[in-house]
N, C-alpha and C. Protein backbone atom coordinates (compact mmCIF):
# COMPACT_ATOMS: atom_id res chain seq x y z
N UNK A 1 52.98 4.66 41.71
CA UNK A 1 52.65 4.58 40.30
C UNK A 1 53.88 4.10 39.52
N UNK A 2 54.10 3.44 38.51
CA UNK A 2 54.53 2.64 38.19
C UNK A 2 54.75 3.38 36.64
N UNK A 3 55.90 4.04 36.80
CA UNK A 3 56.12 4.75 34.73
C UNK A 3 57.40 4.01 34.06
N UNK A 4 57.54 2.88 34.57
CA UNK A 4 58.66 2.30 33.83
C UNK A 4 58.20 1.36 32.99
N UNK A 5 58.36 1.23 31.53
CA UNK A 5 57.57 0.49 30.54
C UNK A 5 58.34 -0.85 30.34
N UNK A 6 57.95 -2.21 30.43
CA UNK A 6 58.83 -3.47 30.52
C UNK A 6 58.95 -3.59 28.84
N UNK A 7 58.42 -3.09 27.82
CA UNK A 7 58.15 -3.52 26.35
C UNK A 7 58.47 -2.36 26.07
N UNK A 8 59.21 -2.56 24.94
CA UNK A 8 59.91 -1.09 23.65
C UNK A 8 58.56 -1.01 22.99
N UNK A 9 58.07 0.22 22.79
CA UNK A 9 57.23 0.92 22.13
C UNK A 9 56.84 0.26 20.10
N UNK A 10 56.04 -0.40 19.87
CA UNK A 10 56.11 -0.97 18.74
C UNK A 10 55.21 0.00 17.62
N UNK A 11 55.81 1.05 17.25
CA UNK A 11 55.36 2.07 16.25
C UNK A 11 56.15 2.29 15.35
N UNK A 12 57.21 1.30 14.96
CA UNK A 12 58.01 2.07 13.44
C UNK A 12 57.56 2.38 11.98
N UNK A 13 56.12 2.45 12.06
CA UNK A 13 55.79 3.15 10.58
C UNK A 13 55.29 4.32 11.48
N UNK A 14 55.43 4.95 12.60
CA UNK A 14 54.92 6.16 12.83
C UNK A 14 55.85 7.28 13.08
N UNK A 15 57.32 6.66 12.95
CA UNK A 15 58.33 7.21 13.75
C UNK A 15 58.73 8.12 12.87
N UNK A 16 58.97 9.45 12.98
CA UNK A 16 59.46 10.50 12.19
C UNK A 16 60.55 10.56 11.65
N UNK A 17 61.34 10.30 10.59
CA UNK A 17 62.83 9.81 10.39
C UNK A 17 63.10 10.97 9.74
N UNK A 18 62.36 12.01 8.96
CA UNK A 18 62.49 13.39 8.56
C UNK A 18 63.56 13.77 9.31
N UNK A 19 63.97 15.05 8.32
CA UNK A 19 65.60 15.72 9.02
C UNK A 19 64.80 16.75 9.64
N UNK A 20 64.68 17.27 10.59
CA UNK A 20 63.81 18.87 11.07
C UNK A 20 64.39 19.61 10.59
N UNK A 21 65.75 20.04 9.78
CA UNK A 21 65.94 20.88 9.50
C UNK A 21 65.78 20.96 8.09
N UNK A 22 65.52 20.16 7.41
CA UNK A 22 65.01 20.26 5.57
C UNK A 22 63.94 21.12 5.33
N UNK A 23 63.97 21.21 4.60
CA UNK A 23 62.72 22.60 4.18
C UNK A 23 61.10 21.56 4.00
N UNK A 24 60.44 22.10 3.75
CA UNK A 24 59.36 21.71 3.99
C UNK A 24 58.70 21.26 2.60
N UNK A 25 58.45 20.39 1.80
CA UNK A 25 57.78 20.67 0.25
C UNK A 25 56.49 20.08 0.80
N UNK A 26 55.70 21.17 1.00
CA UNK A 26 53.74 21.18 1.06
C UNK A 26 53.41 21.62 0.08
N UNK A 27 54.27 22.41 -1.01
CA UNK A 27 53.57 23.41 -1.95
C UNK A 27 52.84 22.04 -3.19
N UNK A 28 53.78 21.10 -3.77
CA UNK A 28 53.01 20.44 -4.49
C UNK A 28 51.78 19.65 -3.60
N UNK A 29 51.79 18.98 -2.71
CA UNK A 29 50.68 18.20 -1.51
C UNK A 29 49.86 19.55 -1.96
N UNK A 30 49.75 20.57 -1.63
CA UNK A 30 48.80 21.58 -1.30
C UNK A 30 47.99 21.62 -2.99
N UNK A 31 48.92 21.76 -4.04
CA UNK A 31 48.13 21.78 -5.07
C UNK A 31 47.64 20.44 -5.74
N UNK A 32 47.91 19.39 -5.13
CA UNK A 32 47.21 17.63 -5.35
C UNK A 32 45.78 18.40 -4.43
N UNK A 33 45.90 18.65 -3.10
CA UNK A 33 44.86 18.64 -2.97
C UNK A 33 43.77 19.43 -3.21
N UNK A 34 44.69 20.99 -3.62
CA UNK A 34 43.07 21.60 -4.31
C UNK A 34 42.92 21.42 -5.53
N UNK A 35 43.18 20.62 -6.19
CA UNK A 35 43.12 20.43 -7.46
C UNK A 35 41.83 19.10 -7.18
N UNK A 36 42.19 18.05 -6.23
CA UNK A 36 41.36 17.12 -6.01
C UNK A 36 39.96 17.72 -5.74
N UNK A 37 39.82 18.92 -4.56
CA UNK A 37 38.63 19.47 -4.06
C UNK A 37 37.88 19.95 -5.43
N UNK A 38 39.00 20.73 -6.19
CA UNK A 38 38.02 21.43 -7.27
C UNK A 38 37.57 19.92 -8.31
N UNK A 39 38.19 19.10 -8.46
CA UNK A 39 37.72 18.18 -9.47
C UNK A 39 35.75 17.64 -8.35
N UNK A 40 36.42 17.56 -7.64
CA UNK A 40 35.06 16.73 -6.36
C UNK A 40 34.21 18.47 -6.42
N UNK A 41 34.37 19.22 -6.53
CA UNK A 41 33.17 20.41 -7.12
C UNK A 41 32.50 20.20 -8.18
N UNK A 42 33.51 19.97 -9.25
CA UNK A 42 32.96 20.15 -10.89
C UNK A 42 32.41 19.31 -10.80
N UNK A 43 32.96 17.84 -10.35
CA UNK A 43 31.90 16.83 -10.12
C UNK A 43 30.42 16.68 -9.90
N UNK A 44 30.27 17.26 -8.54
CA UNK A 44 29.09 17.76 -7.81
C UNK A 44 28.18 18.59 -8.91
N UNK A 45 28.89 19.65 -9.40
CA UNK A 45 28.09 20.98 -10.05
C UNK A 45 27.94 20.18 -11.73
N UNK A 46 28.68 19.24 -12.09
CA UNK A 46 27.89 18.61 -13.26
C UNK A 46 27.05 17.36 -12.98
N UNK A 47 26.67 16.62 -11.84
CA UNK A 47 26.19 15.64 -11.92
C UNK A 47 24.47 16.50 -11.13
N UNK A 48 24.64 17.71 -10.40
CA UNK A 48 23.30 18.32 -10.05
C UNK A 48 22.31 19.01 -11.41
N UNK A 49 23.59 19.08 -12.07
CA UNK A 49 23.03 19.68 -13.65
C UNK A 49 22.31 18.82 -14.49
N UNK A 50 23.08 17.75 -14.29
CA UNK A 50 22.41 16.43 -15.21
C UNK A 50 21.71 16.32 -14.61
N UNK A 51 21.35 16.24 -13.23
CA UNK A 51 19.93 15.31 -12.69
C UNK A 51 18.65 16.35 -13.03
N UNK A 52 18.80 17.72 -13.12
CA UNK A 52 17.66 18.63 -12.86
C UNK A 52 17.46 18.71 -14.37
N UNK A 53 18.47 18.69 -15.17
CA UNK A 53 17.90 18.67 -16.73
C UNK A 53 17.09 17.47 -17.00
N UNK A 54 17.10 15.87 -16.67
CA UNK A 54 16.58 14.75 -16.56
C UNK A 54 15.42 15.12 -15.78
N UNK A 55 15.41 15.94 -14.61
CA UNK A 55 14.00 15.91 -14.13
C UNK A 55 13.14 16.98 -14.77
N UNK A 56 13.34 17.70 -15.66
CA UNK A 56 12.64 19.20 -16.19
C UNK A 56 12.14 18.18 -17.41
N UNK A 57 13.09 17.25 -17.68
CA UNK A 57 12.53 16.48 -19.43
C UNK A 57 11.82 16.10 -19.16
N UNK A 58 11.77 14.75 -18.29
CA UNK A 58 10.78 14.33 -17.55
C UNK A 58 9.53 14.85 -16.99
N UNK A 59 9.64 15.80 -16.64
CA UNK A 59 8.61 16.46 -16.56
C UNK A 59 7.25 17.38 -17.28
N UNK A 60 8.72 17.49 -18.64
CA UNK A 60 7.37 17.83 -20.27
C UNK A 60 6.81 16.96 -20.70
């Protein structure tokens, strides 16, 4: 079997250049994204509102 690779590996936008030892900032990422989820709720819970009020009018 044959594990010697003739071509250098071509991934440099995947390559981790981060220090491992820096601290970690997830806390703002974490509140982009529940802030995104809750906007994609309110979303949901006002556009089901509008449709059932449109279908109850519709329906008198």
């Amino acid at each position: 079997m044959n594990t010697e690779h003739s071509h250098p590996r071509i991934h440099p936008g995947t390559v981790d250049r981060s220090n491992p030892n820096a601290p970690k900032r997830t806390f703002a990422k974490s509140i982009v994204s529940n802030s995104r989820r809750l906007r994609q709720r309110v979303g949901l819970a006002v556009s089901l509102c509008l449709g059932l009020a449109a279908i109850v009018i519709a329906l008198e």
